[in-house]
Protein backbone atom coordinates (compact mmCIF):
# COMPACT_ATOMS: atom_id res chain seq x y z
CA UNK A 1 18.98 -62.47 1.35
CA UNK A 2 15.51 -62.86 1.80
CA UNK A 3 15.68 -60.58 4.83
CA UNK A 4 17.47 -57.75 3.16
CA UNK A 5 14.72 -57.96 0.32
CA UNK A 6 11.84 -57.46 3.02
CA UNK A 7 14.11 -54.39 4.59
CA UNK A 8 14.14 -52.84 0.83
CA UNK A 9 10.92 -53.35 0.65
CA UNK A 10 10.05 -51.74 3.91
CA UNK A 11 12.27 -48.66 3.10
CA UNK A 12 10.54 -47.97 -0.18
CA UNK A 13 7.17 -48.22 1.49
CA UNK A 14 8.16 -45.58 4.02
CA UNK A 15 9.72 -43.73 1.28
CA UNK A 16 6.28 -43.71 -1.02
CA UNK A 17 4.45 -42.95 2.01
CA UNK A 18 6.31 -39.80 3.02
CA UNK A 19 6.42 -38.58 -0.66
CA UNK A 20 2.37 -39.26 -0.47
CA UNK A 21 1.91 -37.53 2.81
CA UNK A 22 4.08 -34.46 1.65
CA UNK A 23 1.62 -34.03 -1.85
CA UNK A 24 -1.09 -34.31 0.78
CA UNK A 25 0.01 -32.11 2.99
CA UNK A 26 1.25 -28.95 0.25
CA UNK A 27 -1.98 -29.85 -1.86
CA UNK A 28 -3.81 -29.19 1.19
CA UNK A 29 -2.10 -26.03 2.04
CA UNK A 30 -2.91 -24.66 -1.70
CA UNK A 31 -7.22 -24.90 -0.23
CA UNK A 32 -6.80 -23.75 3.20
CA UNK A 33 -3.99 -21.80 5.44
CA UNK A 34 -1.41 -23.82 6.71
CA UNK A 35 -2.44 -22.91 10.46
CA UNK A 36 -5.92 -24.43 9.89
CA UNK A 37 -3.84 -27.48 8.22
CA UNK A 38 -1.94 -28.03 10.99
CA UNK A 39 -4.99 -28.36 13.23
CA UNK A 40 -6.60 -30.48 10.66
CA UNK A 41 -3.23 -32.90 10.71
CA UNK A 42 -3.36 -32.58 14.55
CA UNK A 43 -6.64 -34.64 14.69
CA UNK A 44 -5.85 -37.34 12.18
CA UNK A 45 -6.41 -40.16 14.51
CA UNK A 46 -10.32 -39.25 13.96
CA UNK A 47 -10.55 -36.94 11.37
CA UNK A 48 -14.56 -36.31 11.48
CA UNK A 49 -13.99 -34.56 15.07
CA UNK A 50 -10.77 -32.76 13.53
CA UNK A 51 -13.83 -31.54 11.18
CA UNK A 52 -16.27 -30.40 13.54
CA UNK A 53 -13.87 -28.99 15.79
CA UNK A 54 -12.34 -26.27 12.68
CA UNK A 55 -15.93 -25.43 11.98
CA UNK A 56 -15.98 -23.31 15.29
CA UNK A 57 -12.52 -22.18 14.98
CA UNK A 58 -13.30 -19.03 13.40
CA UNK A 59 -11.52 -15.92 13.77
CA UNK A 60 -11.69 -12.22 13.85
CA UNK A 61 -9.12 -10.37 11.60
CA UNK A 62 -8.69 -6.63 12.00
CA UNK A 63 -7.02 -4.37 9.84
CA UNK A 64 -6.91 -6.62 6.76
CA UNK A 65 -7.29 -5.53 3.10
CA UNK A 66 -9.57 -7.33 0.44
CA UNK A 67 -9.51 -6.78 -3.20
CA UNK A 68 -11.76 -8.09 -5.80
CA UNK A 69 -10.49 -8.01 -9.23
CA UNK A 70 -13.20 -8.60 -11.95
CA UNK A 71 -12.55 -9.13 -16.09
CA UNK A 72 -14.59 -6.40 -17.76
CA UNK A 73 -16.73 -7.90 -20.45
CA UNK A 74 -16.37 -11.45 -19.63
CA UNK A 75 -20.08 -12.79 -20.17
CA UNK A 76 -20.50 -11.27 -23.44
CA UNK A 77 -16.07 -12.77 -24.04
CA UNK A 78 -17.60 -16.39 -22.87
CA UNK A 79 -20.68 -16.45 -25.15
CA UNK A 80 -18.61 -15.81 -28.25
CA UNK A 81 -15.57 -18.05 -27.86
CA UNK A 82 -15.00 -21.51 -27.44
CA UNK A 83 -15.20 -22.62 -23.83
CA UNK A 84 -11.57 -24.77 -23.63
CA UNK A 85 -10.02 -21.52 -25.28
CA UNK A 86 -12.01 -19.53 -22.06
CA UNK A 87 -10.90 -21.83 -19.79
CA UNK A 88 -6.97 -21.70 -21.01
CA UNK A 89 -7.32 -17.66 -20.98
CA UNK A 90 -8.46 -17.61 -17.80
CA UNK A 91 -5.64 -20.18 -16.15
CA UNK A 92 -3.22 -17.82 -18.58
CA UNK A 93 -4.12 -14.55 -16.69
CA UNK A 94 -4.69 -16.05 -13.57
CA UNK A 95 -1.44 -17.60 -13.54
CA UNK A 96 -0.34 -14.16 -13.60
CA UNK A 97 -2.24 -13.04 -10.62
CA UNK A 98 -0.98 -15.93 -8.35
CA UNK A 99 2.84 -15.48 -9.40
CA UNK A 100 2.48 -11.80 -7.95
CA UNK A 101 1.06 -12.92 -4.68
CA UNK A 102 4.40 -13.77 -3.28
CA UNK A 103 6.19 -10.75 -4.45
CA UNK A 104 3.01 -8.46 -3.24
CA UNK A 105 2.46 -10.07 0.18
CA UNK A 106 -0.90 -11.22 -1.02
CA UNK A 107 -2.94 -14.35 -0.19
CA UNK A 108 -5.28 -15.75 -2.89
CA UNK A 109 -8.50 -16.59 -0.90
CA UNK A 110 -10.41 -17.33 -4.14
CA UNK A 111 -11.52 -17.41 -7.98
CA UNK A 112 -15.24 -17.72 -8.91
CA UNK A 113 -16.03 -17.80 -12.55
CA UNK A 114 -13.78 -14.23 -13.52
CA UNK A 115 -13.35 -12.74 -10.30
CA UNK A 116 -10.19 -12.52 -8.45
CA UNK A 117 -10.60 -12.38 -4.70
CA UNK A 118 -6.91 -11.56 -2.87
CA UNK A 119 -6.14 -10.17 0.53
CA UNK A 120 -3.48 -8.81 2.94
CA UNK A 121 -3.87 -8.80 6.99
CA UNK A 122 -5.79 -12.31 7.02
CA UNK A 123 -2.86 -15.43 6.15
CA UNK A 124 0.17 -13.03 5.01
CA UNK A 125 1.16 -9.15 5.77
CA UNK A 126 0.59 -7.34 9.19
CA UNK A 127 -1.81 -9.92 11.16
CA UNK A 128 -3.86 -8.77 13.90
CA UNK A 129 -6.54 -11.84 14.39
CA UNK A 130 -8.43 -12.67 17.65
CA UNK A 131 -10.50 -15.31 19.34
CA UNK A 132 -14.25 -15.29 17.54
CA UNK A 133 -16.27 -12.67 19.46
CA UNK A 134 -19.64 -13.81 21.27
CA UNK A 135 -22.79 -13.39 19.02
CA UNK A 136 -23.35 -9.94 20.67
CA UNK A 137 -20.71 -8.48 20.11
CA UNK A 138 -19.41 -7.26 16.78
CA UNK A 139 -16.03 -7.19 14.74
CA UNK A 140 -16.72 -3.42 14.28
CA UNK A 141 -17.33 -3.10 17.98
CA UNK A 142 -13.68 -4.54 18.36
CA UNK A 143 -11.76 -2.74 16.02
CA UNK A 144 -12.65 0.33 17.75
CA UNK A 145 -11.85 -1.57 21.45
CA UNK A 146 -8.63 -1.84 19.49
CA UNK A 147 -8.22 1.54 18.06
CA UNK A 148 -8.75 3.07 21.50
CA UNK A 149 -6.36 0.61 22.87
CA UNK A 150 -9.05 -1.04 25.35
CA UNK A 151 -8.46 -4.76 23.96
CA UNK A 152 -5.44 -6.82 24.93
CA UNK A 153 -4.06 -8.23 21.62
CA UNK A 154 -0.94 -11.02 21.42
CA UNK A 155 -1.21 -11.14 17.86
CA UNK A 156 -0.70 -7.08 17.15
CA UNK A 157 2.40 -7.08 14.74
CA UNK A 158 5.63 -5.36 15.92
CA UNK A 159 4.10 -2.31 13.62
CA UNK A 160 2.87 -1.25 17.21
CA UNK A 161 -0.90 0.36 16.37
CA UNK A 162 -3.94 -0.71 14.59
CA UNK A 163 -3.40 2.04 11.96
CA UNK A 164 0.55 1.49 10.84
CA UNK A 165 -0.54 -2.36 10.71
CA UNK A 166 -3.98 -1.31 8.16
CA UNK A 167 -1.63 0.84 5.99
CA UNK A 168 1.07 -1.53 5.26
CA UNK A 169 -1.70 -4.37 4.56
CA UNK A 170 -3.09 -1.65 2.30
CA UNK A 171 0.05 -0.10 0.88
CA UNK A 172 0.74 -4.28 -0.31
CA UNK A 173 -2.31 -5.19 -1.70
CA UNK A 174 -2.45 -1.45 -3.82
CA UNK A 175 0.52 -2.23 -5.19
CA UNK A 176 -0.62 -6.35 -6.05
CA UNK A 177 -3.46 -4.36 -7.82
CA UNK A 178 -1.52 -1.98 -9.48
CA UNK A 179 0.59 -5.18 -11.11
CA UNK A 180 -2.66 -7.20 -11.62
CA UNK A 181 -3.72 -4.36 -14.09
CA UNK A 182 -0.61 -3.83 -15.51
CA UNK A 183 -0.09 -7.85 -15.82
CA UNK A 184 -3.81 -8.17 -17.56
CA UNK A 185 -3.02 -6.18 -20.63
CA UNK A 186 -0.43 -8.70 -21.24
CA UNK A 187 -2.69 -11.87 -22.10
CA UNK A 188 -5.34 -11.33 -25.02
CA UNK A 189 -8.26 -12.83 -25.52
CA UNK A 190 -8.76 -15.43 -27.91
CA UNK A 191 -10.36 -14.48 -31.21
CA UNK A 192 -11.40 -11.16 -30.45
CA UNK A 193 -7.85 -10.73 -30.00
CA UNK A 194 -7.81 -7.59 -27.27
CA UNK A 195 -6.14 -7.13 -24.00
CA UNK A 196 -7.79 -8.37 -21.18
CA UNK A 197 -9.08 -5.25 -18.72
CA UNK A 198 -9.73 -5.45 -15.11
CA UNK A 199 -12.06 -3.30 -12.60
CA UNK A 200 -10.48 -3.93 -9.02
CA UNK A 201 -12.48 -2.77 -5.83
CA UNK A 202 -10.19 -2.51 -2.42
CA UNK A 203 -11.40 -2.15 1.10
CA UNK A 204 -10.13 -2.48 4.61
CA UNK A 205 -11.62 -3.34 7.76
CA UNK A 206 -12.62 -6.30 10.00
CA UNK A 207 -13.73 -9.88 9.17
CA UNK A 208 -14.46 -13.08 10.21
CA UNK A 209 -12.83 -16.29 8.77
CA UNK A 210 -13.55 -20.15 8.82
CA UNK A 211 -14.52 -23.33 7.67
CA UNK A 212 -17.09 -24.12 5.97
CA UNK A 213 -18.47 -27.58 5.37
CA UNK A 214 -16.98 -30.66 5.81
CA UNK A 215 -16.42 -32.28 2.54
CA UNK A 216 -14.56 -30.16 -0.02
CA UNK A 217 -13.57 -27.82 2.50
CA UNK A 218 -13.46 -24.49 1.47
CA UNK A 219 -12.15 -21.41 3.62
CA UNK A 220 -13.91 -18.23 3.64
CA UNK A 221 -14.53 -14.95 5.07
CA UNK A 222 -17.71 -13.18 6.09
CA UNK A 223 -18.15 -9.50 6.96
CA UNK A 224 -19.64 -6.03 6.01
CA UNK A 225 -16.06 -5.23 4.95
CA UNK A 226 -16.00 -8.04 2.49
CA UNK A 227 -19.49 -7.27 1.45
CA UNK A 228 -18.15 -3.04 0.44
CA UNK A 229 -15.00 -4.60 -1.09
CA UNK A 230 -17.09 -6.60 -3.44
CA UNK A 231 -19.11 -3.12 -3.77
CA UNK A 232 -15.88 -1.14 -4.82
CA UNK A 233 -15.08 -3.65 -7.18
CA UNK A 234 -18.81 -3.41 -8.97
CA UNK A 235 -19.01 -0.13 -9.29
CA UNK A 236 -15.75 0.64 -10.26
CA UNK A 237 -14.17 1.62 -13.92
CA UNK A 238 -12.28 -0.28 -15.97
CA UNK A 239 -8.31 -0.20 -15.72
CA UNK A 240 -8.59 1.28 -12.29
CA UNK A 241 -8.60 0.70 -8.98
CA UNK A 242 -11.99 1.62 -6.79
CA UNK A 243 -10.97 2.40 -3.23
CA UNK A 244 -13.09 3.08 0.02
CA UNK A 245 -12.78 6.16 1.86
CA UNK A 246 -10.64 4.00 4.05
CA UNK A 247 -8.38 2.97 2.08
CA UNK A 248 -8.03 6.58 0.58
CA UNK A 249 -7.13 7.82 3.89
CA UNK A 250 -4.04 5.61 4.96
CA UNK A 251 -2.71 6.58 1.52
CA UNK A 252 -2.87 9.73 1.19
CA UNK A 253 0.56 9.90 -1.43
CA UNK A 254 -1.48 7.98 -3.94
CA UNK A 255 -3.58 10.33 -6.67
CA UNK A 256 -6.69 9.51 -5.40
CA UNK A 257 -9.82 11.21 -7.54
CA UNK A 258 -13.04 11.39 -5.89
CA UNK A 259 -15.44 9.33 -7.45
CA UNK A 260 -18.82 9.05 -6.00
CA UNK A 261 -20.92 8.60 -3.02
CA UNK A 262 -22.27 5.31 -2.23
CA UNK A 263 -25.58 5.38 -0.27
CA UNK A 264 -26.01 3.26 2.70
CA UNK A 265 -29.44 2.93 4.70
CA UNK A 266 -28.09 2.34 8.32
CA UNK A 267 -25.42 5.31 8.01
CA UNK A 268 -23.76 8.55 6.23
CA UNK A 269 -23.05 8.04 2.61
CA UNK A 270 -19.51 6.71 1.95
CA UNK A 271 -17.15 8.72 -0.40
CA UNK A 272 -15.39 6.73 -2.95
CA UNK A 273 -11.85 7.13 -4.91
CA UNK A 274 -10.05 6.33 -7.96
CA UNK A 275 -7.06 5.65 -8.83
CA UNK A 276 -6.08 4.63 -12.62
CA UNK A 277 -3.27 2.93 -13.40
């Protein structure tokens, strides 16, 4: 008896230990990609050289989309409502955003304070992603090595060129924004009582992605093509959707409006679109 007691025992041990290991392990997926979790679980025996060794797995992504989603009028919003009634309008319309991702393709990368950060080409959609490039060379440099078919690529999707590849990540996240603004007049604001309205900037291009840190981990992405998606998305218009000439480009169906011309210092000025929704 006493035997077949220990046995239970054992059984529900292994039981609460797999049920622990599987909230682990899908908690862990929700902060970073499951590839990089996988390489995390793959060094558990010592975890801190698990660490260090994702630090310097970066990699380059080409032909991925990045949208940044901001709520317009959100400081003044915060300073005249309560803060808990912020916070549950925010995880309302954010809840939103995230059930979309699925349907859209997308892949959340991030939220900080009212800003949505989403993109297709880096975890989900049409991935082309290579080895980190030396510090010479450039991701720019390689998507044009690409382009001109010059670089060997395993990871080149079975839509067969760089461009098909960059307009079906596009075509998925312009339609993710197209339902985030739709989706936003849905939830009002607290008090003021008005629909909540969005300004969403979209770009395409070439990053890199990583780890950063080793406690709290937090996966990011770093890249002049982040840094003009962020652009779009400031110097956009409310209830539309501010798109590079890029983007405008591989897209050419869409009623694009020509917007403006964004100076840049270290080339020719870069013509804008608009598309309202």
């Amino acid at each position: 008896l006493q035997r077949v007691q220990v046995l239970k025992q054992q059984d529900e041990i292994i039981r609460q230990k797999t049920r622990t290991e599987t909230i682990q392990h899908e908690f862990l997926e929700n902060i970073i990609p499951p590839s990089l979790v996988k390489k995390l679980e793959s060094g558990r025996e010592d975890l801190s050289v698990s660490l260090v060794r994702l630090k310097t797995m970066t990699e380059t992504h080409l032909g991925m989309c990045i949208l940044y989603a901001d709520l317009v009028g959100f400081t003044t919003f915060s300073a005249q409502v309560d803060p808990f009634k912020v916070f549950t309008f925010l995880n309302q319309l954010f809840h939103i955003f995230d059930s979309l991702c699925d349907e859209h393709n997308a892949y959340k990368l991030e939220t900080v304070g009212d800003c949505y950060v989403a993109t297709v080409g880096l975890v989900t959609g049409e991935r082309i992603n290579l080895t980190s490039p030396k510090e010479s060379d450039s991701a720019r440099e390689m998507h044009r090595s690409v382009m001109q078919s010059t670089v060997s690529c395993d990871a080149l999707s079975s839509a067969g060129s760089m461009r098909s590849a960059s307009s079906v990540n596009i075509r998925n996240l312009l339609e993710f924004a197209k339902a985030m603004v739709r989706g936003s007049r849905q939830v009002m604001k607290p008090e003021v009582r008005t629909p909540a309205i969005m300004r969403v900037g979209i770009h395409s291009g070439t990053c890199l992605s990583g780890i950063v840190g080793t406690k709290n981990l937090k996966f990011t992405v770093l890249g002049e093509d982040i840094d003009i998606a962020a652009q779009m998305e400031h110097e956009g218009k409310p209830d539309a959707i501010h798109a590079s000439e890029d983007v405008a480009f591989l897209l050419p169906k869409e009623r694009w409006v020509k917007f403006k011309l964004i100076e840049r210092s270290d080339r020719e000025p870069m013509q804008t679109y608009l598309l309202g929704v």
